[in-house]
PDB file of N, CA and C in Angstrom:
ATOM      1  N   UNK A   1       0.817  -1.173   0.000  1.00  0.00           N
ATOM      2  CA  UNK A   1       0.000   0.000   0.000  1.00  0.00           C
ATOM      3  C   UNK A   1       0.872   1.252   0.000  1.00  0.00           C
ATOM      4  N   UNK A   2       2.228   1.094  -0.257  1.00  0.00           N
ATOM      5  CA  UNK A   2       3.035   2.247  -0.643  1.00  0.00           C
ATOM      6  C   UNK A   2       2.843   2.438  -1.722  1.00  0.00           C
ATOM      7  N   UNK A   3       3.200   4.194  -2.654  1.00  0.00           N
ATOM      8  CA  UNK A   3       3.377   4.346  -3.697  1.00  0.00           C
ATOM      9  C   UNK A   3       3.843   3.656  -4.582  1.00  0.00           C
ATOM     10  N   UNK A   4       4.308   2.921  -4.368  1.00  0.00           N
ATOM     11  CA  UNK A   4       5.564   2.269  -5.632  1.00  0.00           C
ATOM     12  C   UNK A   4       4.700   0.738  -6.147  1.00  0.00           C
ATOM     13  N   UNK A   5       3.456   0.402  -5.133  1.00  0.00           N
ATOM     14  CA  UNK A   5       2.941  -0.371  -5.830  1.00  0.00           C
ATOM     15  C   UNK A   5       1.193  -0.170  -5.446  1.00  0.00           C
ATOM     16  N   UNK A   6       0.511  -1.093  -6.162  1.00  0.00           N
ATOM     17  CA  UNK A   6      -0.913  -1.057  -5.792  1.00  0.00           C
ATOM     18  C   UNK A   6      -1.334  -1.966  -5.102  1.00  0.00           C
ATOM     19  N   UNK A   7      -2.239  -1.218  -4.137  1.00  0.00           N
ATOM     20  CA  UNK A   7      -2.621  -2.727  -2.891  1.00  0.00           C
ATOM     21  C   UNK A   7      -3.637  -3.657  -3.954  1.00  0.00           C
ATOM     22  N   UNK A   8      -3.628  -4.657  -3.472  1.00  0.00           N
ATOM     23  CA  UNK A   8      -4.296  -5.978  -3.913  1.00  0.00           C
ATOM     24  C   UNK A   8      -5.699  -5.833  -3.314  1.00  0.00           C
ATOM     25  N   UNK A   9      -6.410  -6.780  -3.353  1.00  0.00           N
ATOM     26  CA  UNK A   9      -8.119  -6.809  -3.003  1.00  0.00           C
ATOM     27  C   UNK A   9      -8.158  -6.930  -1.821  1.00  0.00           C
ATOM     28  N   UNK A  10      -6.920  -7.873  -0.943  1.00  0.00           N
ATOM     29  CA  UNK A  10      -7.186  -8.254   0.067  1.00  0.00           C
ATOM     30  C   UNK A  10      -6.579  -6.948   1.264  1.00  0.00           C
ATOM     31  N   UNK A  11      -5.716  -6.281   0.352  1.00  0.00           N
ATOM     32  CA  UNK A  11      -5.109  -5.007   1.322  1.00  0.00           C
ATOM     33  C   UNK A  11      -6.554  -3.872   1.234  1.00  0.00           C
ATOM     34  N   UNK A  12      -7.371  -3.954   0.296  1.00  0.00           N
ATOM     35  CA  UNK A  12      -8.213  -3.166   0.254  1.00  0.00           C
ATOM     36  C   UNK A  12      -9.603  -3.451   1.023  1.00  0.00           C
ATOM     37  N   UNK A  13      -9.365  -4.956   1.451  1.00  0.00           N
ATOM     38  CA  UNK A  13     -10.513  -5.147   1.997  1.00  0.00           C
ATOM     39  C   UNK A  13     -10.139  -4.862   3.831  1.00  0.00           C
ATOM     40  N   UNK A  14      -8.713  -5.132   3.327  1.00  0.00           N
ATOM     41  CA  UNK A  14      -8.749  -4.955   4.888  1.00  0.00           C
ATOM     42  C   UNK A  14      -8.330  -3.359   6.120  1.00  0.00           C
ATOM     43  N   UNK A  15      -8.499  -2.093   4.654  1.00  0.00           N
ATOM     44  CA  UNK A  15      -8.566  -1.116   4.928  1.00  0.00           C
ATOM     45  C   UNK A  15      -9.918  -0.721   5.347  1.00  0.00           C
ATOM     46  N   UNK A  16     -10.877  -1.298   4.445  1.00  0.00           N
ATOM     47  CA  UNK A  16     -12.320  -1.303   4.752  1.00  0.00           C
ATOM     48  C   UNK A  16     -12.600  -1.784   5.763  1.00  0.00           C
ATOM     49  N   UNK A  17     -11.699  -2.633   6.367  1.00  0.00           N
ATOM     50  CA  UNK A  17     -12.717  -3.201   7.716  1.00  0.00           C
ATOM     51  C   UNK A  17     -12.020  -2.287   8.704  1.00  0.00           C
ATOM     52  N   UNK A  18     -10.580  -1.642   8.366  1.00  0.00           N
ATOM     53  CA  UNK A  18     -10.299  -0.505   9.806  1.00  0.00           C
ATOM     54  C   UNK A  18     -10.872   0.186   9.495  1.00  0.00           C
ATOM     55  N   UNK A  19     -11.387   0.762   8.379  1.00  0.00           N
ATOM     56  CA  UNK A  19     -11.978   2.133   8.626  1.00  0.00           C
ATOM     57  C   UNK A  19     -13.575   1.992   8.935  1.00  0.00           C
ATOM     58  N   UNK A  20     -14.143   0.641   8.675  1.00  0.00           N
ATOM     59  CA  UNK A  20     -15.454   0.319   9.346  1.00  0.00           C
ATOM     60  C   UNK A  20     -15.411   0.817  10.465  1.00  0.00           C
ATOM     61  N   UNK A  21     -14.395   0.171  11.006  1.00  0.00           N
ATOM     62  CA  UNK A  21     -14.147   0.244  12.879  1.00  0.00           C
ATOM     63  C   UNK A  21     -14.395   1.249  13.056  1.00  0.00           C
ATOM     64  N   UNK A  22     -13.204   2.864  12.332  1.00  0.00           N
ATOM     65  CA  UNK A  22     -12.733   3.723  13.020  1.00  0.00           C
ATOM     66  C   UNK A  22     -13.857   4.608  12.614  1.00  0.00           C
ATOM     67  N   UNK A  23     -14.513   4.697  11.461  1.00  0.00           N
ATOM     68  CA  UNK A  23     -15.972   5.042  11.446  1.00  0.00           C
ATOM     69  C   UNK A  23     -14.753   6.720  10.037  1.00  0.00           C
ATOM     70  N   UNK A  24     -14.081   6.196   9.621  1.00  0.00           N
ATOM     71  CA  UNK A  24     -13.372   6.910   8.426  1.00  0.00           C
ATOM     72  C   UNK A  24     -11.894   6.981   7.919  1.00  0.00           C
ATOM     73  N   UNK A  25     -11.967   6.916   6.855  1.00  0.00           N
ATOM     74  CA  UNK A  25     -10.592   6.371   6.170  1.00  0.00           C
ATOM     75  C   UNK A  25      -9.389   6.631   6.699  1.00  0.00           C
ATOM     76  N   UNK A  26      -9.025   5.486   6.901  1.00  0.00           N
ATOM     77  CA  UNK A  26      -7.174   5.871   7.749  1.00  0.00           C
ATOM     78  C   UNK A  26      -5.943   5.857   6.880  1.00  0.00           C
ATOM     79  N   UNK A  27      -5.018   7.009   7.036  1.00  0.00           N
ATOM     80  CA  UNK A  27      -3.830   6.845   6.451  1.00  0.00           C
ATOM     81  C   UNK A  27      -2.714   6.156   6.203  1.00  0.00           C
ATOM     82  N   UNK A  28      -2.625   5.187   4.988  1.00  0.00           N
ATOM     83  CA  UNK A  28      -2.017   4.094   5.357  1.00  0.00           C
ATOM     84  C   UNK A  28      -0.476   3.450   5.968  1.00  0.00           C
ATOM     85  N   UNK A  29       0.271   4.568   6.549  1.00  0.00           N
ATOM     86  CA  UNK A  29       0.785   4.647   7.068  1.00  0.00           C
ATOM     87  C   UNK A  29       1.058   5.024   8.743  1.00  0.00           C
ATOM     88  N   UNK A  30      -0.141   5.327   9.300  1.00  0.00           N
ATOM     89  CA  UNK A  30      -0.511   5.957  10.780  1.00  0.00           C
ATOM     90  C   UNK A  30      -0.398   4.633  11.421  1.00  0.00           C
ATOM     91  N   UNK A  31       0.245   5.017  12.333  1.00  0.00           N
ATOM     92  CA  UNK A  31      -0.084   3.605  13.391  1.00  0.00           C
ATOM     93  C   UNK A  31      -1.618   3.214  13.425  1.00  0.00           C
ATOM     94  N   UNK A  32      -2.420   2.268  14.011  1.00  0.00           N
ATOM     95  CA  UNK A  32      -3.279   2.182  14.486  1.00  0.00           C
ATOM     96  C   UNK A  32      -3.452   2.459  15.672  1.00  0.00           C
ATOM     97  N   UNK A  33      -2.685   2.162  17.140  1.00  0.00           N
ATOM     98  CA  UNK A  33      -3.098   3.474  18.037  1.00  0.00           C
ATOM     99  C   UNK A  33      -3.290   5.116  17.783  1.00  0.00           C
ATOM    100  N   UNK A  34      -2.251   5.153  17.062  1.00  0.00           N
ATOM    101  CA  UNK A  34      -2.558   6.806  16.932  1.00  0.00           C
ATOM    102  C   UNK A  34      -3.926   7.233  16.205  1.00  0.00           C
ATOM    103  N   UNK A  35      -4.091   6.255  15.786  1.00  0.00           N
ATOM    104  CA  UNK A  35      -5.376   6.326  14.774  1.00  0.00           C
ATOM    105  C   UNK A  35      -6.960   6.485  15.530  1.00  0.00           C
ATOM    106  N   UNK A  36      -6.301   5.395  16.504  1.00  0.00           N
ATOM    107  CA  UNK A  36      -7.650   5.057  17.779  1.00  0.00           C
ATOM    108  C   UNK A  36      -8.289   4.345  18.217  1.00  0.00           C
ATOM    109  N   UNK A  37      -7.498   2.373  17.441  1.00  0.00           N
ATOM    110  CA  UNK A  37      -7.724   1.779  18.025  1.00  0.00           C
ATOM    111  C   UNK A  37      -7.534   1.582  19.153  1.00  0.00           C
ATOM    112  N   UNK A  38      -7.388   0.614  19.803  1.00  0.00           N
ATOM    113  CA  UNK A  38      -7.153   0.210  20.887  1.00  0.00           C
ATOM    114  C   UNK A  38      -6.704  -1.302  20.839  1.00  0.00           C
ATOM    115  N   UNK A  39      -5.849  -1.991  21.894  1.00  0.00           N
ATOM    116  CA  UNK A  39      -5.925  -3.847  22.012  1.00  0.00           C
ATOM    117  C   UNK A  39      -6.851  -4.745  21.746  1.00  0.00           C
ATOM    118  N   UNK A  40      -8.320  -3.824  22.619  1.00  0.00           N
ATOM    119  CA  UNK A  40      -8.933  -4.924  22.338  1.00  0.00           C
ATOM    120  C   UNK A  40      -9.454  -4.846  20.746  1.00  0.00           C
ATOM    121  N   UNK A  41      -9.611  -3.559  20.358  1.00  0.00           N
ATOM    122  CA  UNK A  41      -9.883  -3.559  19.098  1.00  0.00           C
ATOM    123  C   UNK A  41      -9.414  -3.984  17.844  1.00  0.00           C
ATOM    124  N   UNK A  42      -7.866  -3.207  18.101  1.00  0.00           N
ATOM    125  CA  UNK A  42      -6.972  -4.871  17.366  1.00  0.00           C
ATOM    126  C   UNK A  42      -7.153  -6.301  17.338  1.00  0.00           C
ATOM    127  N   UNK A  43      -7.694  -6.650  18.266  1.00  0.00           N
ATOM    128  CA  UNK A  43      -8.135  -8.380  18.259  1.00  0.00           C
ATOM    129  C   UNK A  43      -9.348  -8.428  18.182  1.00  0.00           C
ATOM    130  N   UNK A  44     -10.562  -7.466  17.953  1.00  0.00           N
ATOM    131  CA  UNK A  44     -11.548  -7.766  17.211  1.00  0.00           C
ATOM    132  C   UNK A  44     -11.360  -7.702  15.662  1.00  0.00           C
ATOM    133  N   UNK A  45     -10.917  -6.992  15.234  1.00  0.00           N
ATOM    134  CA  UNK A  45     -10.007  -6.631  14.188  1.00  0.00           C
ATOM    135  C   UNK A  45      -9.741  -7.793  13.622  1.00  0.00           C
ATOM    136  N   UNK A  46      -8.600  -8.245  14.153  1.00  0.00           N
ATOM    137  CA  UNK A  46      -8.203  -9.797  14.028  1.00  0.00           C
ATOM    138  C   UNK A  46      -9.205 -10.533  13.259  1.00  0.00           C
ATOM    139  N   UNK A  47      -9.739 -10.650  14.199  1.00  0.00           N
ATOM    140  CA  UNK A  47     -10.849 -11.757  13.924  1.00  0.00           C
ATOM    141  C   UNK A  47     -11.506 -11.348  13.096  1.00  0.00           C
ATOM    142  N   UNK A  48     -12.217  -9.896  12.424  1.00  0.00           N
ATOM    143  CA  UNK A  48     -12.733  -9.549  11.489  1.00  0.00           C
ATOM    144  C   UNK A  48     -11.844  -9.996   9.788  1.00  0.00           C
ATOM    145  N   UNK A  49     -10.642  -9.276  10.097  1.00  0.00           N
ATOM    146  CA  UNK A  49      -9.996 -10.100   9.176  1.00  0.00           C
ATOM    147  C   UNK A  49      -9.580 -11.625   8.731  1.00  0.00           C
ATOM    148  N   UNK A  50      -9.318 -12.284   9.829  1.00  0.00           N
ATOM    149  CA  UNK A  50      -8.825 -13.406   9.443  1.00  0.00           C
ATOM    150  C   UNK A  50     -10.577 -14.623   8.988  1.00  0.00           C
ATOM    151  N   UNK A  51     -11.595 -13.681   9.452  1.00  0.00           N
ATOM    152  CA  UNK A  51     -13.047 -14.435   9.671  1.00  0.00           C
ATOM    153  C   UNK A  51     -13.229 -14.137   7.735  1.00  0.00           C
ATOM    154  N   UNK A  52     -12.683 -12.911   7.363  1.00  0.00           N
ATOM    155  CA  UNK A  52     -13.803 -12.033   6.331  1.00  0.00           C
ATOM    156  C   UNK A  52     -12.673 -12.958   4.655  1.00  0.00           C
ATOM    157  N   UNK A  53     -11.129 -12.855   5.179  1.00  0.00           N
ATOM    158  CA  UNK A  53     -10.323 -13.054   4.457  1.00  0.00           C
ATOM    159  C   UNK A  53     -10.197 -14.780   4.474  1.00  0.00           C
ATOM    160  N   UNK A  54     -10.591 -15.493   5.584  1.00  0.00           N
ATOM    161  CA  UNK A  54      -9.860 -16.790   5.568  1.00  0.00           C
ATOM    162  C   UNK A  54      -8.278 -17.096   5.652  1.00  0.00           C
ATOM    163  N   UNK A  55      -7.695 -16.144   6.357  1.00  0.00           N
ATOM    164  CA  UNK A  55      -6.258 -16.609   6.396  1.00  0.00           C
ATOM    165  C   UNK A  55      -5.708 -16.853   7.338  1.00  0.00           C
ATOM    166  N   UNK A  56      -4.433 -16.918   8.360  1.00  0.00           N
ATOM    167  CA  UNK A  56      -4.597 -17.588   9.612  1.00  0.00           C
ATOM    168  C   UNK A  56      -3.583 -16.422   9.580  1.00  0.00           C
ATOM    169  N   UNK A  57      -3.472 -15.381  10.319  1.00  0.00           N
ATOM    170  CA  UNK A  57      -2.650 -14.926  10.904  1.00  0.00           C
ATOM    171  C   UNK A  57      -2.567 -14.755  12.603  1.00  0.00           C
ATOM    172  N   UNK A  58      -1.304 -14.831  13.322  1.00  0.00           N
ATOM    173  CA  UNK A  58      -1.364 -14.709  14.774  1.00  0.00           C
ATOM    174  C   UNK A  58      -2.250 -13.358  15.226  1.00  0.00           C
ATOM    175  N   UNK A  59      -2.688 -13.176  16.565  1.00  0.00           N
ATOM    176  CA  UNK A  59      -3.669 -12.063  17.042  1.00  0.00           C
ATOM    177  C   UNK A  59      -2.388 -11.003  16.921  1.00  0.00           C
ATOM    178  N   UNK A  60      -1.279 -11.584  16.930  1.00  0.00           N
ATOM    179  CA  UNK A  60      -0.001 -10.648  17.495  1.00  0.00           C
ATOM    180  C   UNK A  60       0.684  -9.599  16.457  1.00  0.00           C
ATOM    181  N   UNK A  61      -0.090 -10.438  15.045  1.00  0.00           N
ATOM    182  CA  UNK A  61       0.536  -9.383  13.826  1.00  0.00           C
ATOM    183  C   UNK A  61      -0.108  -8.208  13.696  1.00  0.00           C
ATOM    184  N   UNK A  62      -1.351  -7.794  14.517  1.00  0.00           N
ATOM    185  CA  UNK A  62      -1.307  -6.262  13.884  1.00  0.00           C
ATOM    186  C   UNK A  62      -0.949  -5.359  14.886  1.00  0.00           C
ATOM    187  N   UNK A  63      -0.351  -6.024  15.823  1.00  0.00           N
ATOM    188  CA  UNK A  63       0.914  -5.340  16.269  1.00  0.00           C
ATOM    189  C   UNK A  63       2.228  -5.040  16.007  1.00  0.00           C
ATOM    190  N   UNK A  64       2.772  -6.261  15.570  1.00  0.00           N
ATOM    191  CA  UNK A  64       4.210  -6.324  14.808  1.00  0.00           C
ATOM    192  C   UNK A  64       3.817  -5.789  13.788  1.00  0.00           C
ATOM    193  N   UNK A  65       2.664  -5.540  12.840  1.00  0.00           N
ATOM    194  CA  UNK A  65       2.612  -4.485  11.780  1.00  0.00           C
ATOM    195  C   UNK A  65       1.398  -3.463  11.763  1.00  0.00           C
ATOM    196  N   UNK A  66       1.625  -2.450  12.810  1.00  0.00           N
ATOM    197  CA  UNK A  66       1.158  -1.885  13.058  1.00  0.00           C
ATOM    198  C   UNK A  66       0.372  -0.899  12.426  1.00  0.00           C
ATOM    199  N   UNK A  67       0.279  -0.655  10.973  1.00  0.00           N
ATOM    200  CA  UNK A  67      -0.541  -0.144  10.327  1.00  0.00           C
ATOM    201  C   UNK A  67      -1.051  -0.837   9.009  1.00  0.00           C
ATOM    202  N   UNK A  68      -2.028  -0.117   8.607  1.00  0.00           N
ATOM    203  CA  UNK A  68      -2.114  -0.919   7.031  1.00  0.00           C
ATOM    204  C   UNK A  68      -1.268  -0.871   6.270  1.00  0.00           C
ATOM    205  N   UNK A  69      -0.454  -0.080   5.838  1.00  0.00           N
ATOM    206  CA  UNK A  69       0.498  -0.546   5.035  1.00  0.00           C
ATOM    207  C   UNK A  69       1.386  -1.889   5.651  1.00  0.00           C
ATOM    208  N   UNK A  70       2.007  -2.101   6.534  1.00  0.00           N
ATOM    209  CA  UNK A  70       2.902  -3.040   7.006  1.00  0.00           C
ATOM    210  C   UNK A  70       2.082  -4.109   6.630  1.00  0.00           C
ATOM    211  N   UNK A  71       0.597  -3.964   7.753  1.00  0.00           N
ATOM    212  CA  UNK A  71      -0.234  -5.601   7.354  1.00  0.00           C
ATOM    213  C   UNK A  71      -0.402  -5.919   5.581  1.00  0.00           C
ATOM    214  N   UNK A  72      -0.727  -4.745   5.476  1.00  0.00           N
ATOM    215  CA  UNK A  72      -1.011  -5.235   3.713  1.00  0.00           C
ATOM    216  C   UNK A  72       0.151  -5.800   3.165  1.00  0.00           C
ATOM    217  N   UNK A  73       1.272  -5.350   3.353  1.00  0.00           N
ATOM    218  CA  UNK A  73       2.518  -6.127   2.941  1.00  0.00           C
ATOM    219  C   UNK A  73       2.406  -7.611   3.611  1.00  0.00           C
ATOM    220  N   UNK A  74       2.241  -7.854   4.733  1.00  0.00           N
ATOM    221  CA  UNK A  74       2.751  -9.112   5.307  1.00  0.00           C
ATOM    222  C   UNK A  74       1.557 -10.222   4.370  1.00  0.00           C
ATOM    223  N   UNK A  75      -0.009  -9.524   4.005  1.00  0.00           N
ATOM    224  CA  UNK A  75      -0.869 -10.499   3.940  1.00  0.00           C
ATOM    225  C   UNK A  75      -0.735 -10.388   2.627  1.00  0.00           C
ATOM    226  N   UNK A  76       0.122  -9.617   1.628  1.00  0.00           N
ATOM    227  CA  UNK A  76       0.249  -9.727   0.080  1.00  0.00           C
ATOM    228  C   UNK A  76       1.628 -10.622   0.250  1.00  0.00           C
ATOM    229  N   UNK A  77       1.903 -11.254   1.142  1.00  0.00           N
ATOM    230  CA  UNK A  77       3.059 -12.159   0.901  1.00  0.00           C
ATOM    231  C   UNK A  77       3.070 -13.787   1.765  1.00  0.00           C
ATOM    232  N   UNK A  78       1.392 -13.314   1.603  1.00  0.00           N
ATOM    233  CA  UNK A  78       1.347 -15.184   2.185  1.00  0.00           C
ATOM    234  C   UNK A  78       0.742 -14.763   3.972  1.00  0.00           C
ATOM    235  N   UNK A  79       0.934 -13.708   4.651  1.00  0.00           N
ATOM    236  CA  UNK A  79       0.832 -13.391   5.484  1.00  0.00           C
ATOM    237  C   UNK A  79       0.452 -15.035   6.713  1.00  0.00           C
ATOM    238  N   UNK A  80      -0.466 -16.314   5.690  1.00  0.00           N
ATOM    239  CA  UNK A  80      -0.403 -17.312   6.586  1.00  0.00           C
ATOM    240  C   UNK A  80      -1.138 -18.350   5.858  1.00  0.00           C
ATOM    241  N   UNK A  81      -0.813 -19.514   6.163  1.00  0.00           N
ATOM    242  CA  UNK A  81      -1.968 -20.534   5.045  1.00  0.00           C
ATOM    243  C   UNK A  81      -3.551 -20.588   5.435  1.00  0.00           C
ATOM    244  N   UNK A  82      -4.279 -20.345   4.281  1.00  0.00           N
ATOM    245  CA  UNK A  82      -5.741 -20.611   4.715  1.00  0.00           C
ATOM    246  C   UNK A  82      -6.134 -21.599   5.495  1.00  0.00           C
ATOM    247  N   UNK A  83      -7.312 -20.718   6.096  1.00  0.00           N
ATOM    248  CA  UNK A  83      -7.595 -22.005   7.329  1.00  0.00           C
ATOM    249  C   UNK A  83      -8.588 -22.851   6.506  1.00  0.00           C
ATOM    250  N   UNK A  84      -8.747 -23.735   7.211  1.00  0.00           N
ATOM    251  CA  UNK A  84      -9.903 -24.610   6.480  1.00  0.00           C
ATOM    252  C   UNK A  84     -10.947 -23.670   7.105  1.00  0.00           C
ATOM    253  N   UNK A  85     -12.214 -24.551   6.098  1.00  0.00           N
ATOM    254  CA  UNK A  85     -13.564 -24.338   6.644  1.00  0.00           C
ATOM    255  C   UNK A  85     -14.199 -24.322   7.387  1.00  0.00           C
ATOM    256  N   UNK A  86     -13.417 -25.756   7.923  1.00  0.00           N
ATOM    257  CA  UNK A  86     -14.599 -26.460   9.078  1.00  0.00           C
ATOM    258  C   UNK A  86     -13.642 -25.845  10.409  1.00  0.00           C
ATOM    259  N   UNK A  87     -13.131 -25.425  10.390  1.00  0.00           N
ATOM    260  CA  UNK A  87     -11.675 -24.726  11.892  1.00  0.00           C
ATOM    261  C   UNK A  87     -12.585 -23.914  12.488  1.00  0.00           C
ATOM    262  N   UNK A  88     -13.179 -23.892  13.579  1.00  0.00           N
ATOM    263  CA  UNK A  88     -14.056 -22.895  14.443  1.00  0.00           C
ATOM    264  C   UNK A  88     -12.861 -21.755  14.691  1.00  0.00           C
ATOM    265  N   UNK A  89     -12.771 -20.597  14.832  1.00  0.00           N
ATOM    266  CA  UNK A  89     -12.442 -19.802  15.448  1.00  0.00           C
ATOM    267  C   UNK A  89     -12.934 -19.775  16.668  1.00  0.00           C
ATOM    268  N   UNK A  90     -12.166 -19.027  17.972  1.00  0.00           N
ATOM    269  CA  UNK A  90     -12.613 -18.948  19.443  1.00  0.00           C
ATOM    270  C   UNK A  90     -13.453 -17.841  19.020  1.00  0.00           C
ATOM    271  N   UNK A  91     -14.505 -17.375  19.693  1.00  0.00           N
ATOM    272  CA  UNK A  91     -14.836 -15.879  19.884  1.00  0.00           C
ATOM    273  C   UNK A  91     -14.000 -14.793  20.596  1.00  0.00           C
ATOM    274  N   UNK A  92     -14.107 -13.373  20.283  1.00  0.00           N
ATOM    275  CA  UNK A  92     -13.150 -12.693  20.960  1.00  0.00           C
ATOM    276  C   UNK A  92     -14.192 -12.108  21.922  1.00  0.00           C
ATOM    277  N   UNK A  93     -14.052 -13.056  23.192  1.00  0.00           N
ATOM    278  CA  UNK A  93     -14.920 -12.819  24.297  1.00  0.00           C
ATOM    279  C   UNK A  93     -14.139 -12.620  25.705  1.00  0.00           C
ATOM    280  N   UNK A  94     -14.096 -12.314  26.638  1.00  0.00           N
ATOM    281  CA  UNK A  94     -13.823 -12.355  27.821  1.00  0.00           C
ATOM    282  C   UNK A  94     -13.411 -10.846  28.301  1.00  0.00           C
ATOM    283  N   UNK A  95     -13.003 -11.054  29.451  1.00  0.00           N
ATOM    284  CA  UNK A  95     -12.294  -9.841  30.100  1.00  0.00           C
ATOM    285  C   UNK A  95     -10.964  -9.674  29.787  1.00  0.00           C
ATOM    286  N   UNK A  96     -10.297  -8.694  29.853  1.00  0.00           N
ATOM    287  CA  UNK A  96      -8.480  -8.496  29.435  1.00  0.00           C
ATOM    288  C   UNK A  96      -7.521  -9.593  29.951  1.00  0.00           C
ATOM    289  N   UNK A  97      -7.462 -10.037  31.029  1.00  0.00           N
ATOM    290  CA  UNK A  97      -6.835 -10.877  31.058  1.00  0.00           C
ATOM    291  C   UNK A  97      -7.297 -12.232  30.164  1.00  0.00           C
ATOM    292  N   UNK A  98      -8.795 -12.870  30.076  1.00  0.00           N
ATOM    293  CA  UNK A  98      -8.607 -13.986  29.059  1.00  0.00           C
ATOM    294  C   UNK A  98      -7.907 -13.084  27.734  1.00  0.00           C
ATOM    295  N   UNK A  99      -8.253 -12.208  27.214  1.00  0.00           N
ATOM    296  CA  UNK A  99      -7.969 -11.608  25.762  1.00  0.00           C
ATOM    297  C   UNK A  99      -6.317 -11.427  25.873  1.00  0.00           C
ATOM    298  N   UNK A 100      -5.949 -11.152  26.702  1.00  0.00           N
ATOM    299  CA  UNK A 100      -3.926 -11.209  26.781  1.00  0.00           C
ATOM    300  C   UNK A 100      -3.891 -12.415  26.978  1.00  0.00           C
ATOM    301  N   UNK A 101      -4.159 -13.208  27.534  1.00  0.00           N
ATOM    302  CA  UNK A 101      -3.945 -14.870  27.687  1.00  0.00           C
ATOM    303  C   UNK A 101      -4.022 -15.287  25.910  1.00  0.00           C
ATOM    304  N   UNK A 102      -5.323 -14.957  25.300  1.00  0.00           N
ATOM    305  CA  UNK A 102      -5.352 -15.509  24.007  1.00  0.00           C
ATOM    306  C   UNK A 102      -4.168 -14.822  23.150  1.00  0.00           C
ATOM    307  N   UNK A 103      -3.819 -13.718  23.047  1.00  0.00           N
ATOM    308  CA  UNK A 103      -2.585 -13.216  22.184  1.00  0.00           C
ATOM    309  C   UNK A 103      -1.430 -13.453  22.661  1.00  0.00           C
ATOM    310  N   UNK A 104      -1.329 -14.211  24.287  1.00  0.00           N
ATOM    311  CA  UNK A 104       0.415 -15.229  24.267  1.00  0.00           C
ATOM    312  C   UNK A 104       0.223 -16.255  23.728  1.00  0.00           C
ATOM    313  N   UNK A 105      -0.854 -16.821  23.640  1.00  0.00           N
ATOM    314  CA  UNK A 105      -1.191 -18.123  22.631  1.00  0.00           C
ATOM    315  C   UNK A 105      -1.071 -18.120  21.917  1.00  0.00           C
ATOM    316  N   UNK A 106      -1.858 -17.364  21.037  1.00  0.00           N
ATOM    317  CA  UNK A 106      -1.757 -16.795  19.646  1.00  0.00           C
ATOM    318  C   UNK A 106      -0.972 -16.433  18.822  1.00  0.00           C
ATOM    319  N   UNK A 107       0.153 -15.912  19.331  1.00  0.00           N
ATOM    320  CA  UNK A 107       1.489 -15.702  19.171  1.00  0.00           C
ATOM    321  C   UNK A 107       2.491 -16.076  19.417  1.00  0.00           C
ATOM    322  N   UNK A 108       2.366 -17.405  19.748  1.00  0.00           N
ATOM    323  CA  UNK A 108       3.643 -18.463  19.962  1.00  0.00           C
ATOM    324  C   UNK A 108       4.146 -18.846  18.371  1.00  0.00           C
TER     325      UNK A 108
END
């Protein structure tokens, strides 16, 4: 999502789902805190993406790539193998400590 190339469908879909969140288009270079997510929102996030896209990435990468541009790079390069179909996802439910419990998991 830098100049030098054009994001793909899946970098574009997954600008659409931060800026769903953030309620208007984010710069694809801004962190996402500065922007206004938050943790837990990042790991709803998560799950919006990896639910909408089918791909398996850890809860921990849209931290290690902290904005859309970075993620769009990591998920235009395989970012993780598709999950199957039938793979339940957990829900992103609990209080902060289950939700930090799930992203040391998650990120092993």
């Amino acid at each position: 999502m830098t100049h030098a190339s054009r994001p793909t469908d899946h970098q574009r879909l997954v600008a659409e789902l931060v800026e769903r969140r953030l309620g208007r288009p984010l710069d694809p270079d801004l962190n996402f805190f500065e922007a206004g997510l938050n943790s837990l929102a990042l790991v709803e996030l998560h799950d919006d993406i990896t639910t909408t896209l089918g791909i398996d990435l850890p809860a921990t990468a849209l931290f290690t790539h902290p904005n859309l541009a970075a993620l769009g790079r990591l998920i235009a390069q395989g970012g993780g193998p598709a999950r199957a179909e039938n793979t339940r996802r957990r829900p992103v439910t609990g209080n902060r400590r289950d939700i930090r419990a799930r992203l040391r998991e998650d990120g092993r």
